[in-house]
N, C-alpha and C. Protein backbone atom coordinates (compact mmCIF):
# COMPACT_ATOMS: atom_id res chain seq x y z
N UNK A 1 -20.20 11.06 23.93
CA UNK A 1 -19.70 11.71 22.74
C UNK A 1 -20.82 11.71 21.71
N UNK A 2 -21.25 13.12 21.23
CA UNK A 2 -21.87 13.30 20.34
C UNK A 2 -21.80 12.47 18.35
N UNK A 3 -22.52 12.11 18.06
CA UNK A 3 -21.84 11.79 16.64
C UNK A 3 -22.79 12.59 15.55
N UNK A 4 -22.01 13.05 14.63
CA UNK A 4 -22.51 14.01 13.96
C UNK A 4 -23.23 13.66 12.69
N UNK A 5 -23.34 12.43 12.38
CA UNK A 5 -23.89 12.05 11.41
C UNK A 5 -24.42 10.78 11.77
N UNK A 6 -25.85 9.97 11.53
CA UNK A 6 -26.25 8.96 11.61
C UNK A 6 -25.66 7.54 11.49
N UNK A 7 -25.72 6.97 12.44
CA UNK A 7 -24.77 5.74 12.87
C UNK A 7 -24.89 4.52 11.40
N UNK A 8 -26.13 4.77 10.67
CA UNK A 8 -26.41 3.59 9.32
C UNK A 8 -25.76 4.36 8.43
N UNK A 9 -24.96 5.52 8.47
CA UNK A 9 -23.87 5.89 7.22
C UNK A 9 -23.22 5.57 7.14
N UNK A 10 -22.51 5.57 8.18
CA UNK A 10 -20.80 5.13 8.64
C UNK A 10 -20.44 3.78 9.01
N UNK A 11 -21.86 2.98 8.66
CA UNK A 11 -21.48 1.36 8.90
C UNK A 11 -20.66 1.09 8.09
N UNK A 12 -19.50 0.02 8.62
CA UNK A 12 -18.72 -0.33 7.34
C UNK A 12 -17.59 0.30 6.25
N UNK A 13 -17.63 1.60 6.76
CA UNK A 13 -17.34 2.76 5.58
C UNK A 13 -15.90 3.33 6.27
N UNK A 14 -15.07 3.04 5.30
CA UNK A 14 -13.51 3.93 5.52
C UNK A 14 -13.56 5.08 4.97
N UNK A 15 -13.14 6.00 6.36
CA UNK A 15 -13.27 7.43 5.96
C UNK A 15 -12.20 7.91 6.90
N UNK A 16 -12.22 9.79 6.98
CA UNK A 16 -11.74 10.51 8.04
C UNK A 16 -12.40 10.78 9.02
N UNK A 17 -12.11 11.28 9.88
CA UNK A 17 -12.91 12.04 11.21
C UNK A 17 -12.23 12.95 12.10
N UNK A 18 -12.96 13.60 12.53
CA UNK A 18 -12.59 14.97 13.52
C UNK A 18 -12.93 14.71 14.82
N UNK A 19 -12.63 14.86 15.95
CA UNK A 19 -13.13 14.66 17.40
C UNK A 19 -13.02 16.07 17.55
N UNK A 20 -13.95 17.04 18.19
CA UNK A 20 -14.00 18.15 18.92
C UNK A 20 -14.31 17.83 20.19
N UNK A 21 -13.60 18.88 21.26
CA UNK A 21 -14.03 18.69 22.91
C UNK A 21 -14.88 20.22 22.68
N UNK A 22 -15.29 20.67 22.61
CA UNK A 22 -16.21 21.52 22.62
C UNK A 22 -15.59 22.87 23.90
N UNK A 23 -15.20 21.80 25.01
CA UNK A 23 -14.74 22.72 26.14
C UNK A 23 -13.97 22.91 26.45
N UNK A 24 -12.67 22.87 25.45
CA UNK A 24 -11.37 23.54 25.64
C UNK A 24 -10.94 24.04 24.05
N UNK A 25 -12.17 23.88 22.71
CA UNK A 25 -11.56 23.25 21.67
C UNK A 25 -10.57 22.18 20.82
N UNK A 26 -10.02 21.50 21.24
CA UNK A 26 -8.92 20.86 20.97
C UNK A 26 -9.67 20.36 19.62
N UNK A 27 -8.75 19.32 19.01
CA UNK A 27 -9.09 18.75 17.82
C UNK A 27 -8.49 17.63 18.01
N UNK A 28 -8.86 16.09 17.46
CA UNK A 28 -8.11 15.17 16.95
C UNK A 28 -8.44 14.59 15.66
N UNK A 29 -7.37 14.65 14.73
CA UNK A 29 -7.88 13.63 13.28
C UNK A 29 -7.30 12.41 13.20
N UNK A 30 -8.20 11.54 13.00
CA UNK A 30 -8.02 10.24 12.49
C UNK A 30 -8.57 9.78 11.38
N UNK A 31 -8.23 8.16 10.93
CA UNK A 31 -8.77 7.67 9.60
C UNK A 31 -9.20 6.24 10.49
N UNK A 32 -10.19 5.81 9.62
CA UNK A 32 -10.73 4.27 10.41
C UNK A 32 -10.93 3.64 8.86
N UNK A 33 -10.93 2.21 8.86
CA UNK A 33 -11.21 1.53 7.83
C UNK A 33 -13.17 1.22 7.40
N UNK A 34 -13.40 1.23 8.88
CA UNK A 34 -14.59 1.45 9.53
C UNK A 34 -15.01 2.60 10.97
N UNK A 35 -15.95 3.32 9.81
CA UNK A 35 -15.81 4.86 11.06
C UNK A 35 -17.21 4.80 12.42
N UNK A 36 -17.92 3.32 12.20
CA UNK A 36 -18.72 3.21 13.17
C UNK A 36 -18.24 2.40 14.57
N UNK A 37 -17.19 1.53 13.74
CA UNK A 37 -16.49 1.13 14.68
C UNK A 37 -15.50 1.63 15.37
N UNK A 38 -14.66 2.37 14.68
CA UNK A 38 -13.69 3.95 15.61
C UNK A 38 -14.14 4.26 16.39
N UNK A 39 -15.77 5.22 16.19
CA UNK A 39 -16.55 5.58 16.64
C UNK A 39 -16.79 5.12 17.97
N UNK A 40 -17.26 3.41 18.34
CA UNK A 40 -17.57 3.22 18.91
C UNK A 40 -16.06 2.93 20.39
N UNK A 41 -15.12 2.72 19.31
CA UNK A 41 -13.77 2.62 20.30
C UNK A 41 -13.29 3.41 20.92
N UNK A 42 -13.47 4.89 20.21
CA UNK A 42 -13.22 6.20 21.01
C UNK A 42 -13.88 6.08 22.22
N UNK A 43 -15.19 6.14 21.64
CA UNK A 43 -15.99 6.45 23.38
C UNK A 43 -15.73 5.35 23.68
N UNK A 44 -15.56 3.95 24.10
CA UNK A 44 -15.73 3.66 24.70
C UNK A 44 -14.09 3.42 25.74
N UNK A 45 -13.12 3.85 25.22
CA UNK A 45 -12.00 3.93 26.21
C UNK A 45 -12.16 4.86 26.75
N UNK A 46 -13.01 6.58 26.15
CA UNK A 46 -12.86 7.36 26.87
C UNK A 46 -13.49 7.28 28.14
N UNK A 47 -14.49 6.57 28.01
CA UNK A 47 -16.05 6.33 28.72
C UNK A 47 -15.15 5.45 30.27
N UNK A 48 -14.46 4.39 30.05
CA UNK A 48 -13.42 3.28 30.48
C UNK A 48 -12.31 3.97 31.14
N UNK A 49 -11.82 5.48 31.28
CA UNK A 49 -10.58 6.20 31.04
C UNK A 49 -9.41 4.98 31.03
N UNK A 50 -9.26 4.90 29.56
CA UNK A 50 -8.84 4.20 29.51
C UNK A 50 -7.81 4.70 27.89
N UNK A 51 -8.52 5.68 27.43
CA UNK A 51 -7.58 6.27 25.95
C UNK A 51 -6.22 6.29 25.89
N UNK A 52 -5.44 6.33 24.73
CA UNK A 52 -4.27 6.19 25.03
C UNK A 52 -3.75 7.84 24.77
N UNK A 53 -4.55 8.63 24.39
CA UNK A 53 -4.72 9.81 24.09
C UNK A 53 -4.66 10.53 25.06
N UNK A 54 -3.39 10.53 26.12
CA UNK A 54 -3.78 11.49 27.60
C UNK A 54 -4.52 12.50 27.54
N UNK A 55 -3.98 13.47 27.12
CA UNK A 55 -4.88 15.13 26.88
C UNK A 55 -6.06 15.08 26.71
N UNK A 56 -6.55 13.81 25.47
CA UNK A 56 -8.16 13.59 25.62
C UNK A 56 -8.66 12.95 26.41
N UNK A 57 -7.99 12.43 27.30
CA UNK A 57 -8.87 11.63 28.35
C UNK A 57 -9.12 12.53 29.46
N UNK A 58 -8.27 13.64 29.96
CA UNK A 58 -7.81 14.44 30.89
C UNK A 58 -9.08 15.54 30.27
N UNK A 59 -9.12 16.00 28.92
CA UNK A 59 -10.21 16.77 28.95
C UNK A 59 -11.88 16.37 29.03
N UNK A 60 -11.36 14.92 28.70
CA UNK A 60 -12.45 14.20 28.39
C UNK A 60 -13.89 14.13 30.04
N UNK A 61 -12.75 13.70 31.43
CA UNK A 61 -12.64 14.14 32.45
C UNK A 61 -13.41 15.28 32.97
N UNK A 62 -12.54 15.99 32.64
CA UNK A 62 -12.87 17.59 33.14
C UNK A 62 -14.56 17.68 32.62
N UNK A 63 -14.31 17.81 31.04
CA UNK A 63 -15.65 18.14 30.16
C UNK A 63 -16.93 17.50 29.91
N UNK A 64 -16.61 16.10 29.91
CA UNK A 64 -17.89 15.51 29.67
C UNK A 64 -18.35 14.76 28.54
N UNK A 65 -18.77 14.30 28.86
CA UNK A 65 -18.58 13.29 27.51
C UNK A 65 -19.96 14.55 26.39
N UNK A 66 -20.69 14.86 27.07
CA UNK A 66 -21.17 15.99 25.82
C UNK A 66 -20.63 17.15 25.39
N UNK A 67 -19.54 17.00 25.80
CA UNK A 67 -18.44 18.48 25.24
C UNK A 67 -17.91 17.66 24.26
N UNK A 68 -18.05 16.51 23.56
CA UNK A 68 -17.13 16.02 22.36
C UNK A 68 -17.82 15.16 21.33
N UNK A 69 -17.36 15.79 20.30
CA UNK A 69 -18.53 15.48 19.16
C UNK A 69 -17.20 14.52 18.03
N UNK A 70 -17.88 13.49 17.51
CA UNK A 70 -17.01 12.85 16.19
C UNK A 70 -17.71 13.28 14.87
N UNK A 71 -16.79 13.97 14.24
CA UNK A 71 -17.25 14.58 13.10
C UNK A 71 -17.10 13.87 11.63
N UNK A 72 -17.41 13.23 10.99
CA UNK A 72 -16.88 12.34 9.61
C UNK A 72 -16.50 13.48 8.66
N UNK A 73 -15.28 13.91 8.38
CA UNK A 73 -14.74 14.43 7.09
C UNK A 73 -14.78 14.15 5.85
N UNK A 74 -14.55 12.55 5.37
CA UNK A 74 -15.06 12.31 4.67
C UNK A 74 -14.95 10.93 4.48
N UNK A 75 -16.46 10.13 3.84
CA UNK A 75 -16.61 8.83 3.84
C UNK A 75 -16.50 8.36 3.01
N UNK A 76 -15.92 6.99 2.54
CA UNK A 76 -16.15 5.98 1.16
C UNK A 76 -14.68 6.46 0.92
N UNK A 77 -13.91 6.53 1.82
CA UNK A 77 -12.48 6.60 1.08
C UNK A 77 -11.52 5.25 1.10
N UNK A 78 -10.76 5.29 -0.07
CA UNK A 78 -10.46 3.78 -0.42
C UNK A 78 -9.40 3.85 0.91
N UNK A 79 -8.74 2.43 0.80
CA UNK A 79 -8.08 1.70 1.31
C UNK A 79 -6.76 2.60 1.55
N UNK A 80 -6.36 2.40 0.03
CA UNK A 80 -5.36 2.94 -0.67
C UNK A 80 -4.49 4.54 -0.17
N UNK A 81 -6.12 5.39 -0.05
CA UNK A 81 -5.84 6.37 -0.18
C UNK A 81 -6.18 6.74 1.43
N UNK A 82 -6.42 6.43 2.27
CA UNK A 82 -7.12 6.72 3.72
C UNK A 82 -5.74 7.45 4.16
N UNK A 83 -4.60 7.21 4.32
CA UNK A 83 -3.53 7.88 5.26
C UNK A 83 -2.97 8.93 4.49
N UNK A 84 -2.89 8.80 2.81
CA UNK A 84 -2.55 10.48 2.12
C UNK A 84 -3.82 11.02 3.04
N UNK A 85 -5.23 11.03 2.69
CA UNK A 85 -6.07 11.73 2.83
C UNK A 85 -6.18 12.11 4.46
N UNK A 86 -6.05 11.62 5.77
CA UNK A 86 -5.95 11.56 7.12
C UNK A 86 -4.45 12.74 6.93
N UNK A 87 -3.60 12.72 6.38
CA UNK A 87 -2.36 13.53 6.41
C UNK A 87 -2.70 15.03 6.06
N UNK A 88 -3.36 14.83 4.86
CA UNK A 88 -3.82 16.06 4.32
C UNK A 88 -4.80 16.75 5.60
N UNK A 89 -5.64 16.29 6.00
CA UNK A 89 -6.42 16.84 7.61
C UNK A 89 -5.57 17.15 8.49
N UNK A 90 -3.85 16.25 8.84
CA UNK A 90 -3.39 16.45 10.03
C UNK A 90 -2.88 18.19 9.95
N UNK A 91 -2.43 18.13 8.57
CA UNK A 91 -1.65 19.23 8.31
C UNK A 91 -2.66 19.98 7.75
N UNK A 92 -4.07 20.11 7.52
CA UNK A 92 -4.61 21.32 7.18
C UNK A 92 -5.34 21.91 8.76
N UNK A 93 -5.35 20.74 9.72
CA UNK A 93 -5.97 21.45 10.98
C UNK A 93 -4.82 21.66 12.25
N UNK A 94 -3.51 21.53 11.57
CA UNK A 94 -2.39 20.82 13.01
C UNK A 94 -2.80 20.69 13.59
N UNK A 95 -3.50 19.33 14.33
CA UNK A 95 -3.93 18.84 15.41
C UNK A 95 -3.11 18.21 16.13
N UNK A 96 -1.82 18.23 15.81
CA UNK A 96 -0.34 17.76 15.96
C UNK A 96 0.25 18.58 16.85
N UNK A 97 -0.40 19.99 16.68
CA UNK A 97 0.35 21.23 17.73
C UNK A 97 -0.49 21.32 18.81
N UNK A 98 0.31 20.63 20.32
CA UNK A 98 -0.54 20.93 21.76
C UNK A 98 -1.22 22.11 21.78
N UNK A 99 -1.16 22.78 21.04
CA UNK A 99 -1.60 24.18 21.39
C UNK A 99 -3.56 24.06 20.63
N UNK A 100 -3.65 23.24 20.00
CA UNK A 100 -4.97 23.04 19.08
C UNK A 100 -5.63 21.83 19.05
N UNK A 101 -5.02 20.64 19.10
CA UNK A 101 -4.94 19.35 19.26
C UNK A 101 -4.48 18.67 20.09
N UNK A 102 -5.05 16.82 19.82
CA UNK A 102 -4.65 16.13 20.74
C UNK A 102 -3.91 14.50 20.00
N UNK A 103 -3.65 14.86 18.60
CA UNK A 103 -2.62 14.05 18.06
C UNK A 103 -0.90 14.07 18.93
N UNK A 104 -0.90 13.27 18.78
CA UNK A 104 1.09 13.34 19.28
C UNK A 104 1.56 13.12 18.56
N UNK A 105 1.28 12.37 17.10
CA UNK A 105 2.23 12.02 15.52
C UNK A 105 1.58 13.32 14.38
N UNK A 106 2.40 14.07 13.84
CA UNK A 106 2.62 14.47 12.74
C UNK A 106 1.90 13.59 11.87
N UNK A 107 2.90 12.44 11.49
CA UNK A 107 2.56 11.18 10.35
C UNK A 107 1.06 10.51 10.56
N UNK A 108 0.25 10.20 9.44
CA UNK A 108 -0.70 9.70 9.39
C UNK A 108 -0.65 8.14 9.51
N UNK A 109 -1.57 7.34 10.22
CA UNK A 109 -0.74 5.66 10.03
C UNK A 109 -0.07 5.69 11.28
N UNK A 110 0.48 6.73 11.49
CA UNK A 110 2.14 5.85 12.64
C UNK A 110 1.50 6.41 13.67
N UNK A 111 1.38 5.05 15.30
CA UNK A 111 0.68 5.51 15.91
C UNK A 111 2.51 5.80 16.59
N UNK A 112 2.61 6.64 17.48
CA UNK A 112 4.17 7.19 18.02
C UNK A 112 5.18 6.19 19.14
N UNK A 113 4.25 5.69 19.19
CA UNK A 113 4.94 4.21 20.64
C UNK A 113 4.71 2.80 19.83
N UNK A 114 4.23 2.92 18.37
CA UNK A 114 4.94 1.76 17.64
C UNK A 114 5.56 2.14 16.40
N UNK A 115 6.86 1.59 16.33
CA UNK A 115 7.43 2.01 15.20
C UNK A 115 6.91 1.30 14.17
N UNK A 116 7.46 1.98 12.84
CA UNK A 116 6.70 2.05 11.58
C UNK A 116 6.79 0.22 10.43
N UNK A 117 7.68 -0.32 11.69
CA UNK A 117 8.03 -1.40 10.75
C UNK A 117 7.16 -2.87 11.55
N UNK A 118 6.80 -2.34 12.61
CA UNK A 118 5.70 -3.25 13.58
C UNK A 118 4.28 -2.97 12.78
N UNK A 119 4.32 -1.48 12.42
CA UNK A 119 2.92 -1.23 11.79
C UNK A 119 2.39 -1.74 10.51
N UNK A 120 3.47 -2.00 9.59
CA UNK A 120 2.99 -2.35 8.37
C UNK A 120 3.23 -3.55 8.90
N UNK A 121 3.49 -4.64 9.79
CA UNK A 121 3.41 -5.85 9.59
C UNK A 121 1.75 -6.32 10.50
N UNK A 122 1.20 -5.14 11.39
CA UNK A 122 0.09 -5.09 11.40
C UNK A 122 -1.36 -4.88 10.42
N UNK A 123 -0.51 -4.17 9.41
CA UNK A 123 -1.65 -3.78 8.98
C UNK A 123 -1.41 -5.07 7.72
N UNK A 124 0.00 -6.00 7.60
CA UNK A 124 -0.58 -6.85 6.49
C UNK A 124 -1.28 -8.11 7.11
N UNK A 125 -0.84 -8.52 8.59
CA UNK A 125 -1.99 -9.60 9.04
C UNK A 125 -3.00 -9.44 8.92
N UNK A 126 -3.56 -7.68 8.99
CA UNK A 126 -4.95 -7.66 9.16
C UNK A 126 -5.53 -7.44 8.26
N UNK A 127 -4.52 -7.45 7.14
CA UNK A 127 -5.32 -7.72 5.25
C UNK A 127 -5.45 -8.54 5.57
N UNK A 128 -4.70 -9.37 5.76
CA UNK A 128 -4.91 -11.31 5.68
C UNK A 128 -6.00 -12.04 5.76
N UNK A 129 -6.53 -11.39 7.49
CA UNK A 129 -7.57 -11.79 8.42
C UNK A 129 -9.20 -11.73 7.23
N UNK A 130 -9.08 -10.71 6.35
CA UNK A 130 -10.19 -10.23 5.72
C UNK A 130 -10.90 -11.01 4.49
């Protein structure tokens, strides 16, 4: 997987991002707290087939790992604001609709096989941890 911007930007840095497969188009948007480390988790389940992202692993497969590029939308975004801003992407690119994408949640934050009340008790241990 291609990365579209230099790996010493995105150290550390909560932002958005775009995944393109290049060879079917699809899209996926996500938000990371850290986008070098996303970065590095994407590929490396895809690399593993191991994603939980069927469709992207299945194109991933087919295409190649140089048919898919991670794109940073945008970096230095707070804490606070990472899942309005990841929402605003889901719904300005529907990457939500099989037909364009390879999201399966609408909602930003909610991954779809854990419900929403497991998630915020994830995401306050892992304030904790910090």
């Amino acid at each position: 997987m291609k990365l579209s911007i230099p790996r010493s930007e995105i150290a550390k840095v909560a932002g958005i991002y775009l995944i393109t497969c290049h060879g079917n188009g699809h899209i996926y948007v996500g938000s990371a707290v850290c986008l070098s480390r996303r970065f590095n988790n994407h590929a490396n389940m895809l690399t593993r087939n191991k994603h939980p992202a069927k469709y992207m692993q299945a194109s991933y497969l087919k295409y190649g790992a140089e048919s898919f590029e991670f794109t940073v939308l945008e970096k230095g975004v707070s804490l606070e604001a990472l899942h309005d801003r990841e929402q605003h992407y889901l719904d300005l690119y529907k990457s939500y609709d099989a037909d364009i994408g390879f999201n399966t949640c609408r909602l930003a934050g909610r991954p779809p096989d854990l419900p929403l009340q497991d998630r915020i008790k994830n995401a306050i241990a892992w304030k904790g941890k910090r």
